[in-house]
N, C-alpha and C. Protein backbone atom coordinates (compact mmCIF):
# COMPACT_ATOMS: atom_id res chain seq x y z
N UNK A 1 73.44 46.24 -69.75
CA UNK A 1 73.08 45.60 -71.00
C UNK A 1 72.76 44.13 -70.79
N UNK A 2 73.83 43.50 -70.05
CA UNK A 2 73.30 41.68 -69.34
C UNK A 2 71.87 41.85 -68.80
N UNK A 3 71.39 42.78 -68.18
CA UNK A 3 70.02 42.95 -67.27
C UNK A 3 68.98 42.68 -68.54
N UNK A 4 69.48 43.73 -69.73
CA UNK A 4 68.51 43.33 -70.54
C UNK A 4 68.16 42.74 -71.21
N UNK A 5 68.80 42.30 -71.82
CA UNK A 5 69.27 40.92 -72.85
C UNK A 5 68.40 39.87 -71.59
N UNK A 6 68.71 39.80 -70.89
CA UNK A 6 68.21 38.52 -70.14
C UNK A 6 66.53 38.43 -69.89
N UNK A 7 66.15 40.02 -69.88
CA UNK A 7 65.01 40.60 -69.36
C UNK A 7 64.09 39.97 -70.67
N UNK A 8 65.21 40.24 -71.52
CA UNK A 8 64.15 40.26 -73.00
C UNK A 8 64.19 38.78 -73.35
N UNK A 9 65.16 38.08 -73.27
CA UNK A 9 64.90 36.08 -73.05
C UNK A 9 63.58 35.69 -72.59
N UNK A 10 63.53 36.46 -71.44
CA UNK A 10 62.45 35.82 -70.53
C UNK A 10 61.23 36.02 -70.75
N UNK A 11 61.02 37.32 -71.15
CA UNK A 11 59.52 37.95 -71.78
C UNK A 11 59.37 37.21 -73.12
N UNK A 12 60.43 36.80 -73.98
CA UNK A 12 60.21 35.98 -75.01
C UNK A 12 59.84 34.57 -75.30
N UNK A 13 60.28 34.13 -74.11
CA UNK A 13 60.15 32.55 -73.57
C UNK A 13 58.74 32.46 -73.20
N UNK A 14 58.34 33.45 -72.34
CA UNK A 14 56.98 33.38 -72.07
C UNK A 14 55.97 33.72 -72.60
N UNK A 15 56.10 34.46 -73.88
CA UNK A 15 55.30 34.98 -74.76
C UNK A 15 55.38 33.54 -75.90
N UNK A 16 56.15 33.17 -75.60
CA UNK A 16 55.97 31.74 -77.00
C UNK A 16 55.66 30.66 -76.20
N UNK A 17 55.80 30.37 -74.38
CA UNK A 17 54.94 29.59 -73.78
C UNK A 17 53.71 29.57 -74.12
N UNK A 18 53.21 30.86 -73.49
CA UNK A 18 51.67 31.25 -73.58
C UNK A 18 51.37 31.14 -75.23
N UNK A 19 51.71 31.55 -76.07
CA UNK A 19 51.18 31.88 -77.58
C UNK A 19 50.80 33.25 -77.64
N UNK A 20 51.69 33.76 -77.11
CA UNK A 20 51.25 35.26 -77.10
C UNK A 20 50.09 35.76 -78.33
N UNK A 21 49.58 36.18 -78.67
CA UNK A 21 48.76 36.86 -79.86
C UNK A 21 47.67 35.95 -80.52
N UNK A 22 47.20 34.72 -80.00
CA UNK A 22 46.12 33.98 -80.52
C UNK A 22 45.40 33.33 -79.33
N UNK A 23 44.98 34.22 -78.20
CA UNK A 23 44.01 33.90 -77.48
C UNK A 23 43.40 35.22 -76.78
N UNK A 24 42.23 35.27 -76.31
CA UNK A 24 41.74 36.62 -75.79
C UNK A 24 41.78 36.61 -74.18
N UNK A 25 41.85 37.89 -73.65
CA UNK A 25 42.05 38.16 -72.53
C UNK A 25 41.25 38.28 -71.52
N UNK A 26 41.28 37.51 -70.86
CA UNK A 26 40.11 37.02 -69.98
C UNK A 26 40.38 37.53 -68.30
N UNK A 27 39.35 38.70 -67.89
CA UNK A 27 39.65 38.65 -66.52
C UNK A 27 39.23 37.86 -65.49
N UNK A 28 39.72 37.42 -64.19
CA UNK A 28 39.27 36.71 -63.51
C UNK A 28 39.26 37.37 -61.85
N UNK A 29 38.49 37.30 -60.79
CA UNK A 29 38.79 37.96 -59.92
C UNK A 29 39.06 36.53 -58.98
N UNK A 30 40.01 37.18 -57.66
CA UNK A 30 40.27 36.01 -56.83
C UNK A 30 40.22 36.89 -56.07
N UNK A 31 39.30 36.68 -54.92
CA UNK A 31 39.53 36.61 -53.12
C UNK A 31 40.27 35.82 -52.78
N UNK A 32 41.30 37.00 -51.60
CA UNK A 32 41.94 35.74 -50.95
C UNK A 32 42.01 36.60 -49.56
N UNK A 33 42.25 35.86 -48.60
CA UNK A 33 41.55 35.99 -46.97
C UNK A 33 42.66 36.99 -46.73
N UNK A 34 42.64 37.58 -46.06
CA UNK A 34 43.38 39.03 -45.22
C UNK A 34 43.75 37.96 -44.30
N UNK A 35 45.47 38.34 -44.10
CA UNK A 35 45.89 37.85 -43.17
C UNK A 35 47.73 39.09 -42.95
N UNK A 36 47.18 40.15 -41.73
CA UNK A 36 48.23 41.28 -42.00
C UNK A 36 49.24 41.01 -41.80
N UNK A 37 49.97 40.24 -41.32
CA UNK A 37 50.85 40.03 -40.61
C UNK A 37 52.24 39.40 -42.11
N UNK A 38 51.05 38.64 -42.96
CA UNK A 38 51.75 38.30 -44.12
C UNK A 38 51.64 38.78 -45.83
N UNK A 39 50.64 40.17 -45.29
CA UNK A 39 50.75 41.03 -46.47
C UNK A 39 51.60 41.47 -47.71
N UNK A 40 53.04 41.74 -47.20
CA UNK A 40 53.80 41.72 -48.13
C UNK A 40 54.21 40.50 -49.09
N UNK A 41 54.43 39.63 -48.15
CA UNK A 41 54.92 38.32 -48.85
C UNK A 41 53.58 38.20 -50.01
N UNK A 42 52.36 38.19 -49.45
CA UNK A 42 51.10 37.65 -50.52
C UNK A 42 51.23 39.00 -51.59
N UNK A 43 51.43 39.93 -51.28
CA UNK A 43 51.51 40.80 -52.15
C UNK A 43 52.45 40.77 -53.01
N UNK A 44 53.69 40.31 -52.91
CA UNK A 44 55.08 40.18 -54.13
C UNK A 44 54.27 38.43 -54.76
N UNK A 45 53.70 37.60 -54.25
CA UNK A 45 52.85 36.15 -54.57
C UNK A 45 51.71 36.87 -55.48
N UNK A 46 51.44 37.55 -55.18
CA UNK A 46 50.17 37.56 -56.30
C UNK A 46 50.84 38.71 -57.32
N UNK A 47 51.80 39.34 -57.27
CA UNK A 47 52.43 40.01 -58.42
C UNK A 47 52.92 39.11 -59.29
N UNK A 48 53.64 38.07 -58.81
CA UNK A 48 54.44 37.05 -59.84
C UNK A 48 53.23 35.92 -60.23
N UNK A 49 52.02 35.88 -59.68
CA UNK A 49 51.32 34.86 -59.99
C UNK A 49 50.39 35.54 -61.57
N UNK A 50 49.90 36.86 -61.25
CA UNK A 50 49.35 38.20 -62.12
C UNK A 50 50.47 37.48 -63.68
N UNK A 51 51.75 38.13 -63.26
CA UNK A 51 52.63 38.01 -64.55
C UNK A 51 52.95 36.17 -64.69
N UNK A 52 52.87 35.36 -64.15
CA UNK A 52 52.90 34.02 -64.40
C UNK A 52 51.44 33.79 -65.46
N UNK A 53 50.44 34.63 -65.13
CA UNK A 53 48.72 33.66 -66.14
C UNK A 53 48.54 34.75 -67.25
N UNK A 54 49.64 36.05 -67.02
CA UNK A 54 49.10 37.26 -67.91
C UNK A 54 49.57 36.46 -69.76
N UNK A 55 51.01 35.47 -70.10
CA UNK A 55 51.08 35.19 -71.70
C UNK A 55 49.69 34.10 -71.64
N UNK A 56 49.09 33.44 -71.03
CA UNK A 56 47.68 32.57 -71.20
C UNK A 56 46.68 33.75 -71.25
N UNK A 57 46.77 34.83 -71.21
CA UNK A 57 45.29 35.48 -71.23
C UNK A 57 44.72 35.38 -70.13
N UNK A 58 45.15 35.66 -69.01
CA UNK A 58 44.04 35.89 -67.71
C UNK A 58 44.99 36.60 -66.98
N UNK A 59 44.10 37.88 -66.78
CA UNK A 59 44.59 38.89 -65.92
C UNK A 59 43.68 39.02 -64.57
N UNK A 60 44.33 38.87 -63.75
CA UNK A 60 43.75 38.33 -62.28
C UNK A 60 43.50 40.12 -61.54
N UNK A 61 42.30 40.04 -60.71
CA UNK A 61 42.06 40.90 -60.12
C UNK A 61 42.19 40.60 -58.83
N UNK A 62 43.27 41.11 -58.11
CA UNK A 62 42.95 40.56 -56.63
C UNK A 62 42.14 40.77 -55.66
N UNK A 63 41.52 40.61 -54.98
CA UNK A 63 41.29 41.56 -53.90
C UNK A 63 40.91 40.75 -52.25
N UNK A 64 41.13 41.76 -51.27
CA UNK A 64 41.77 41.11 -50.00
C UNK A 64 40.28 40.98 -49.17
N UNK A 65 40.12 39.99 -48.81
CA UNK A 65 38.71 39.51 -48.70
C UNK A 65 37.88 38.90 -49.08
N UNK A 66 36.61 38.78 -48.42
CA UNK A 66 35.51 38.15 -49.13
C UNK A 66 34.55 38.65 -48.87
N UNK A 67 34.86 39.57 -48.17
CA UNK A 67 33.59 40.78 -48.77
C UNK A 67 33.06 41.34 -49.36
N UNK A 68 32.01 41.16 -49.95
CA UNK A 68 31.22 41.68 -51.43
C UNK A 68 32.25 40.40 -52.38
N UNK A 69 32.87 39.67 -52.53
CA UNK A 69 33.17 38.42 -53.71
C UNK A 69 32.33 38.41 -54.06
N UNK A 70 32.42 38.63 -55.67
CA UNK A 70 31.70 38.46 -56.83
C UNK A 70 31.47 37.00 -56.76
N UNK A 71 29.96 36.59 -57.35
CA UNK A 71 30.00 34.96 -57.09
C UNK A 71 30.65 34.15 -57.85
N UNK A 72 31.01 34.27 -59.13
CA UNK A 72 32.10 33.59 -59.81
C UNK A 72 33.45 33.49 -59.77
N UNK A 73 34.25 34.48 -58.82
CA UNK A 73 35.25 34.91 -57.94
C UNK A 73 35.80 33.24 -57.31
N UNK A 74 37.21 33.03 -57.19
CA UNK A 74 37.64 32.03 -56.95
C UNK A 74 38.39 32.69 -55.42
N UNK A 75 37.76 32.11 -54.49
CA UNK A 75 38.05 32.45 -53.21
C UNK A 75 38.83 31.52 -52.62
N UNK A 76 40.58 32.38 -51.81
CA UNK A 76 41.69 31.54 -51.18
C UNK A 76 41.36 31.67 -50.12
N UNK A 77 41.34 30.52 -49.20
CA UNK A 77 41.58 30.80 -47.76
C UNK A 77 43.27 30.16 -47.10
N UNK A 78 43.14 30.76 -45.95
CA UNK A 78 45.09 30.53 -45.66
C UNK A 78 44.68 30.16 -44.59
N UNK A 79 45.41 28.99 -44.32
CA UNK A 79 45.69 27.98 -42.89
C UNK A 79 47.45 27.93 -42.47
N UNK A 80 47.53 29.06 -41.30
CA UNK A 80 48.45 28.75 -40.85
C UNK A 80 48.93 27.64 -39.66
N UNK A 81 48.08 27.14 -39.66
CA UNK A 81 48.11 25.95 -38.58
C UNK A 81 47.65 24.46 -39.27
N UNK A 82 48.17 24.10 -40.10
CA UNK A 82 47.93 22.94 -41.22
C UNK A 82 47.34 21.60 -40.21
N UNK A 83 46.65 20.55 -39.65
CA UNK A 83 46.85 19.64 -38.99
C UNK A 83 47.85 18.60 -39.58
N UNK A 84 48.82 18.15 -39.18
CA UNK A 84 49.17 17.09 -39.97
C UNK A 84 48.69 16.05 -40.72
N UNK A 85 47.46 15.88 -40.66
CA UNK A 85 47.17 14.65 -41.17
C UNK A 85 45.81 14.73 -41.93
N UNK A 86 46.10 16.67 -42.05
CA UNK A 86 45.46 17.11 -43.30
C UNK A 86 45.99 16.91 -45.06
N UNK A 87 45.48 15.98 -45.50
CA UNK A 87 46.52 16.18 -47.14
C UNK A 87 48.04 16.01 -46.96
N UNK A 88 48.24 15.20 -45.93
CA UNK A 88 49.84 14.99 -45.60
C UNK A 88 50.70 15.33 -46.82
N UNK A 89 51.60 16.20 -46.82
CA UNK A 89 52.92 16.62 -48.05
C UNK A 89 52.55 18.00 -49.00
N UNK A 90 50.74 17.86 -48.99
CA UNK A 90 50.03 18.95 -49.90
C UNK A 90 50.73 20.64 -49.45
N UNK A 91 50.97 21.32 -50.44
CA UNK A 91 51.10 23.06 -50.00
C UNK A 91 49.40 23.47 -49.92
N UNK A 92 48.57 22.56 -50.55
CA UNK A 92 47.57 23.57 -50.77
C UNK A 92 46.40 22.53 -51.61
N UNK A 93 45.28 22.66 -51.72
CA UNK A 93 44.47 22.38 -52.23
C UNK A 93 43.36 22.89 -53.16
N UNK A 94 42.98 22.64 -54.38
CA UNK A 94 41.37 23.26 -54.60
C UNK A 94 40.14 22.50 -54.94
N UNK A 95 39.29 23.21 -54.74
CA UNK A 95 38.01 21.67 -55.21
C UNK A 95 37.36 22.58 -56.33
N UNK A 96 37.73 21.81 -57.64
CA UNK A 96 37.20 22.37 -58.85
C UNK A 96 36.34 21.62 -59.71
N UNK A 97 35.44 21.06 -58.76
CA UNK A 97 34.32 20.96 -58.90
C UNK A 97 32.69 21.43 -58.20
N UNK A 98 31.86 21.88 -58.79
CA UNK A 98 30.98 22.40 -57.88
C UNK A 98 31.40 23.62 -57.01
N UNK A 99 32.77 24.47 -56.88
CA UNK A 99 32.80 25.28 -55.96
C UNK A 99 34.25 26.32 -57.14
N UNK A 100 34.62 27.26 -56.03
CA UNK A 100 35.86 27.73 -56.79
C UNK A 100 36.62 28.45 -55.46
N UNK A 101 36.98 27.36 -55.05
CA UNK A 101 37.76 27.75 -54.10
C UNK A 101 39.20 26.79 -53.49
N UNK A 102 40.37 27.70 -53.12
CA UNK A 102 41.36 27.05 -52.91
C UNK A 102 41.78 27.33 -50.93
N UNK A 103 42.14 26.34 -50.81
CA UNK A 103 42.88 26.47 -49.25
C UNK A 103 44.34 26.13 -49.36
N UNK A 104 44.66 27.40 -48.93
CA UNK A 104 46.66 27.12 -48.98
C UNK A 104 47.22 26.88 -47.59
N UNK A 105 48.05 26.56 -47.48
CA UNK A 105 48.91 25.92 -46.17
C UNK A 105 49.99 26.29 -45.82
N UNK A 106 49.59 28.00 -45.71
CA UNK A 106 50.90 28.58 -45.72
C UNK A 106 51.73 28.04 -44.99
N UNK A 107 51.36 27.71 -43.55
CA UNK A 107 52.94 27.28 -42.54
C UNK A 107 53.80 26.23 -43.58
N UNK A 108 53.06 25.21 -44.67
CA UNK A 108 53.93 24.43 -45.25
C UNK A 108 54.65 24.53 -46.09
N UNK A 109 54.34 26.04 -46.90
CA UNK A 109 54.83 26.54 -47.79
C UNK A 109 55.93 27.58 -47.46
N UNK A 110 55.58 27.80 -46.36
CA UNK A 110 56.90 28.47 -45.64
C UNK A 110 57.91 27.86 -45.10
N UNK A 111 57.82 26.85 -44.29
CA UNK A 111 58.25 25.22 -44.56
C UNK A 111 59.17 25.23 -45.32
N UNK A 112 58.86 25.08 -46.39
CA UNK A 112 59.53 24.68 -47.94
C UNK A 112 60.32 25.52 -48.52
N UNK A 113 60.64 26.63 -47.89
CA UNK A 113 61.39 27.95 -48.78
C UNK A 113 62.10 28.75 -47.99
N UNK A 114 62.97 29.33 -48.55
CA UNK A 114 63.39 30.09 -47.80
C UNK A 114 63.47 32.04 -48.19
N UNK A 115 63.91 32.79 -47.44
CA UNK A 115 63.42 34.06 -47.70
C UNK A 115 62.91 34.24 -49.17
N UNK A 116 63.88 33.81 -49.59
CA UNK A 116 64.25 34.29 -51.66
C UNK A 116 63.08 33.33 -52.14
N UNK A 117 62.89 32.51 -51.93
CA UNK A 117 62.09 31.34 -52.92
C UNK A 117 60.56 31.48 -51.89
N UNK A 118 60.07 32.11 -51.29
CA UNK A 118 59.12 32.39 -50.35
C UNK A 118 58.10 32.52 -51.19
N UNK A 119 57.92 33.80 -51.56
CA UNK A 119 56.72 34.46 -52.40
C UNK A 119 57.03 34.05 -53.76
N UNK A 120 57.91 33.44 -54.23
CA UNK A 120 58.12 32.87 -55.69
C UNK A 120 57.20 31.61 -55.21
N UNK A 121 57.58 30.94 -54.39
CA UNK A 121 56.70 29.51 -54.13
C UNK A 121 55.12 29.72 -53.88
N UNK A 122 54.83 30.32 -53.02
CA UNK A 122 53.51 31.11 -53.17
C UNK A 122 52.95 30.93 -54.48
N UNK A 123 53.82 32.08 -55.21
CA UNK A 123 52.80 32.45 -56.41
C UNK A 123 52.60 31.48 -57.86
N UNK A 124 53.76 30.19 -57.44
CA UNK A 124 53.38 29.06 -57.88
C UNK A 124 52.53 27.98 -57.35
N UNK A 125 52.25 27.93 -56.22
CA UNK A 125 50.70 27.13 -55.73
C UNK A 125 49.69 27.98 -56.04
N UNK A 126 49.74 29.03 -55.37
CA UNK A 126 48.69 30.01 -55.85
C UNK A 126 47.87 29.63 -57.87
N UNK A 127 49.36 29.64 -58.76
CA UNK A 127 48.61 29.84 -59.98
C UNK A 127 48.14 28.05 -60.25
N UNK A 128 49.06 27.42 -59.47
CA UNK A 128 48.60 26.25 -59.92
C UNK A 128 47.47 25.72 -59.62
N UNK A 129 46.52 26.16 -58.24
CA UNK A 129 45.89 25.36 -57.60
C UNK A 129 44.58 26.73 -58.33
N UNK A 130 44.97 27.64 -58.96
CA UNK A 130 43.98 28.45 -59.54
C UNK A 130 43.54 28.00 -61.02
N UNK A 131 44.54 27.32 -61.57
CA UNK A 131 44.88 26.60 -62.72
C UNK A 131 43.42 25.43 -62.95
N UNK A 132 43.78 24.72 -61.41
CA UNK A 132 42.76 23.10 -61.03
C UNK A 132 41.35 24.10 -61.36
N UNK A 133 41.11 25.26 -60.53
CA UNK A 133 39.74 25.33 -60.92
C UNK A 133 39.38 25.80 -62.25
N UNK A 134 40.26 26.27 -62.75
CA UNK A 134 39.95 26.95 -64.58
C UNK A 134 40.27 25.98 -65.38
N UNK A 135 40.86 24.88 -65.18
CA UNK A 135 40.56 23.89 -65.95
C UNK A 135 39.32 23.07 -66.23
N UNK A 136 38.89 23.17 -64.73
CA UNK A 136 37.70 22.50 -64.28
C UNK A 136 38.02 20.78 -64.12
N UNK A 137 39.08 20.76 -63.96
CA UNK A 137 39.43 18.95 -63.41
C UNK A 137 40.94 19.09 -62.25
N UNK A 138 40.95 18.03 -62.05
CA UNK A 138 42.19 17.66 -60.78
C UNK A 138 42.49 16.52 -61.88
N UNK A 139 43.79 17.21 -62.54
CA UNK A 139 45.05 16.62 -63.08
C UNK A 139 45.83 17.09 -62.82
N UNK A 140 47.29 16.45 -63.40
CA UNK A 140 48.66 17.02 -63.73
C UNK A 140 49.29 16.76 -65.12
N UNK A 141 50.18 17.67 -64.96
CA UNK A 141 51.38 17.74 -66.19
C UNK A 141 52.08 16.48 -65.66
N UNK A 142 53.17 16.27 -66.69
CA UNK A 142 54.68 15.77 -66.76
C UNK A 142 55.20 16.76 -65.73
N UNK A 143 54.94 18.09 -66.39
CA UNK A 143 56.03 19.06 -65.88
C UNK A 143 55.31 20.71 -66.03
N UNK A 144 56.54 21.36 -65.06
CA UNK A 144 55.76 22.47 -65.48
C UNK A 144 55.25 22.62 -63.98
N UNK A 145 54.51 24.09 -64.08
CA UNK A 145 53.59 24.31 -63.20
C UNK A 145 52.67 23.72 -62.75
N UNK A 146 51.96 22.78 -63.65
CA UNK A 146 50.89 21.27 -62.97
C UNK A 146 51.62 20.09 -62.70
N UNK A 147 52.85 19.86 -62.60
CA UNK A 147 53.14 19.20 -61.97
C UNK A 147 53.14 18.67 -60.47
N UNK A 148 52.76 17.21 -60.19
CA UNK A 148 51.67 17.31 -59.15
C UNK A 148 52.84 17.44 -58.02
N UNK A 149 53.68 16.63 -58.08
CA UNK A 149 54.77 17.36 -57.42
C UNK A 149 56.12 18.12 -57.39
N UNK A 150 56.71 19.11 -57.15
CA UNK A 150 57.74 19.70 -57.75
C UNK A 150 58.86 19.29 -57.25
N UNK A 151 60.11 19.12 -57.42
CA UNK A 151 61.09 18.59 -57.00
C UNK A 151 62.21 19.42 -56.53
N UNK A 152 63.41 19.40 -56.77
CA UNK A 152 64.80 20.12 -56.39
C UNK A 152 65.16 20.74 -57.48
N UNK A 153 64.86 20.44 -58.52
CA UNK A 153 65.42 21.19 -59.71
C UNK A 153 64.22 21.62 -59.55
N UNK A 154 62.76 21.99 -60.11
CA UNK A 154 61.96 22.94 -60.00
C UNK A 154 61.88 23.96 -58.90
N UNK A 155 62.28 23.54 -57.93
CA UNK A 155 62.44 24.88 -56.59
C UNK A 155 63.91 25.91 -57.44
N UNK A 156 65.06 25.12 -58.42
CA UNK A 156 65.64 25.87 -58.23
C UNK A 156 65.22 26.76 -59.60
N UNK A 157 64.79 26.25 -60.06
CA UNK A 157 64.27 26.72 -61.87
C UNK A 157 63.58 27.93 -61.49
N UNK A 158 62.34 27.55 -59.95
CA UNK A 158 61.58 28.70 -59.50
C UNK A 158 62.32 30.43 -59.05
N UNK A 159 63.48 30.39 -58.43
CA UNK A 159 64.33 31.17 -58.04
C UNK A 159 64.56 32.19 -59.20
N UNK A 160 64.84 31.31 -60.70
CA UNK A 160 65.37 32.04 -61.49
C UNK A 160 64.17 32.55 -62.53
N UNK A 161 63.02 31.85 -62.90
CA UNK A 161 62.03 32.06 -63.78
C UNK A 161 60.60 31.35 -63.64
N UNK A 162 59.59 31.52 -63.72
CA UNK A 162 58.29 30.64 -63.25
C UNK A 162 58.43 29.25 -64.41
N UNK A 163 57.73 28.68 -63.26
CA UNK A 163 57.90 27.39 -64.25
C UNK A 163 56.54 27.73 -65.43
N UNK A 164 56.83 26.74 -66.45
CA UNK A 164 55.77 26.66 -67.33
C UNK A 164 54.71 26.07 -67.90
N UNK A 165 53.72 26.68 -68.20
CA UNK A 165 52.58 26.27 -68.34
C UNK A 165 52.57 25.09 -69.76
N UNK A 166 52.24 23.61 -69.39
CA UNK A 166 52.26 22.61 -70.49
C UNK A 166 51.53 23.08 -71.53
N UNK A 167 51.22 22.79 -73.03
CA UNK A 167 50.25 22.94 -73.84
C UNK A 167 48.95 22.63 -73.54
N UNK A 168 48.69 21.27 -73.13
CA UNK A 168 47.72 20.76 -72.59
C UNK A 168 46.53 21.64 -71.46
N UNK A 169 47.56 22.30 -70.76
CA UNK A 169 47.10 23.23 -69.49
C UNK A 169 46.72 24.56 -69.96
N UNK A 170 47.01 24.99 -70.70
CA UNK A 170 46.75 26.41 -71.60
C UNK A 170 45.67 26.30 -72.33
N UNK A 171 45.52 24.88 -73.45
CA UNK A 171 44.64 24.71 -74.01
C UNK A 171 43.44 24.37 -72.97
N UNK A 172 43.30 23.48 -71.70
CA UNK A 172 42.34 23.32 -70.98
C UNK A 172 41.64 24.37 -70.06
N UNK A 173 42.86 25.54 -69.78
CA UNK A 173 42.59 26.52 -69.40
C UNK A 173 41.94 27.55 -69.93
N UNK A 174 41.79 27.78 -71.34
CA UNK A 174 41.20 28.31 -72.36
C UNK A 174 39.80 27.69 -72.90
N UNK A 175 39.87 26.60 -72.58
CA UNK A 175 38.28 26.01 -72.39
C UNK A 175 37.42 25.72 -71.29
N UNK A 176 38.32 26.01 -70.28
CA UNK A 176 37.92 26.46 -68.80
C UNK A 176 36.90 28.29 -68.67
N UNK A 177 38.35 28.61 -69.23
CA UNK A 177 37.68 30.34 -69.34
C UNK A 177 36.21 30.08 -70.24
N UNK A 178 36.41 29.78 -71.31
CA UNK A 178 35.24 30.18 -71.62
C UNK A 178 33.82 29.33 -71.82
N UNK A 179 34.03 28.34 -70.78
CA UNK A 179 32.72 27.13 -70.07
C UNK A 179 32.18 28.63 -68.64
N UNK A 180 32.94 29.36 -68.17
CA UNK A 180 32.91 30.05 -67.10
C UNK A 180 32.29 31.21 -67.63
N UNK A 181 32.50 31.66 -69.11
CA UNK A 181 31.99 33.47 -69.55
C UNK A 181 30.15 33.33 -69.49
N UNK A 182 29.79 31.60 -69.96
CA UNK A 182 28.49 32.18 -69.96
C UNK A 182 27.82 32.31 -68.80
N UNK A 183 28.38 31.47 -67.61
CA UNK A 183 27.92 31.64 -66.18
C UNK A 183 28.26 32.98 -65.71
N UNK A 184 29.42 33.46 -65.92
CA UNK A 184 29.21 34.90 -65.60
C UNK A 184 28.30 36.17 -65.94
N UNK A 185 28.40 35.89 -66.97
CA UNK A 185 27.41 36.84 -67.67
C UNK A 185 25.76 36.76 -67.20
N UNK A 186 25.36 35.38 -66.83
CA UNK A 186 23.90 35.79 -66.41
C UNK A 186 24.11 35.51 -64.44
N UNK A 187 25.34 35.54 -63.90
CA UNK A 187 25.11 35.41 -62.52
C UNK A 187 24.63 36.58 -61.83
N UNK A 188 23.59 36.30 -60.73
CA UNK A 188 23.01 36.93 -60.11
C UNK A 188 23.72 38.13 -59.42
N UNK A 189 23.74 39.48 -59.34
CA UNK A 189 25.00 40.68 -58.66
C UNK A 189 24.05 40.89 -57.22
């Protein structure tokens, strides 16, 4: 009965984050680079990232590659060999302008976590740095998931529940989605 009660907090919290019931549902597809060795981990990362954007209205399609990527498709690539004196401190980057694509840093993000908080951390760069391009700018929150950097209490907040999406970021994200529907609709297949 504790399992559920708690289950049902959380789906409620996030349904009144997002605004559950006054925005439409927008799919989005993301490539992200095959790398087998770390399959599972990206696979429990893009489950919690899926249910992290699903109360905003975007239901993410994954798929492993970039083969055949749809051209409006927001394509990840993974660097396990970061140089140092690439984006010194960064997990990850996106350029959301002119392009739609993110580079993550896994060795740093692995770095940063440990077994349990692994693919939870993941699937919070993941939505955030997916966030930069559906907004269509490089800002941050106060807090929250755009926050530009996360701290000790957000790693531990992460463990227990995804962090949350600001108003600001929902609303920009929602005018992101749909600056993006009319380019989709006439892009070249």
């Amino acid at each position: 009965m504790h399992i559920t009660a708690i289950t049902t907090m959380i789906l409620m919290a996030s349904a009144a984050n997002g605004k559950s019931g006054d925005h439409a549902e927008h799919n989005l597809t993301v490539c992200m680079e095959l790398v087998p060795t770390l399959r599972v981990t990206i696979g429990e990362a893009q489950k919690i990232a899926s249910r992290m954007f699903a109360p905003v209205g975007v239901m993410i399609n994954w798929r492993g590659g970039f083969r055949g990527c749809p051209a409006q498709a927001i394509q990840v690539s993974i660097s396990n060999r970061t140089p140092e004196n690439l984006r010194p401190g960064a997990l990850a980057y996106a350029r959301p302008y002119g392009g739609a694509d993110v580079q993550l840093f896994y060795d740093r993000i692995a770095a940063a976590a440990d077994a349990v908080l692994l693919p939870r951390l993941l699937a919070h760069v993941l939505v955030h740095e997916i966030t930069h391009i559906l907004e269509q700018i490089s800002r941050h929150s106060a807090y929250g998931i755009m926050k530009a950097r996360w701290d000790r209490e957000d790693y531990v907040q992460m463990k227990l529940m995804p962090l949350p999406f600001a108003d600001e970021d929902i609303d920009l994200i929602r005018k992101g989605l749909a600056a993006r529907a009319p380019r989709a609709l006439v892009a070249p297949r």
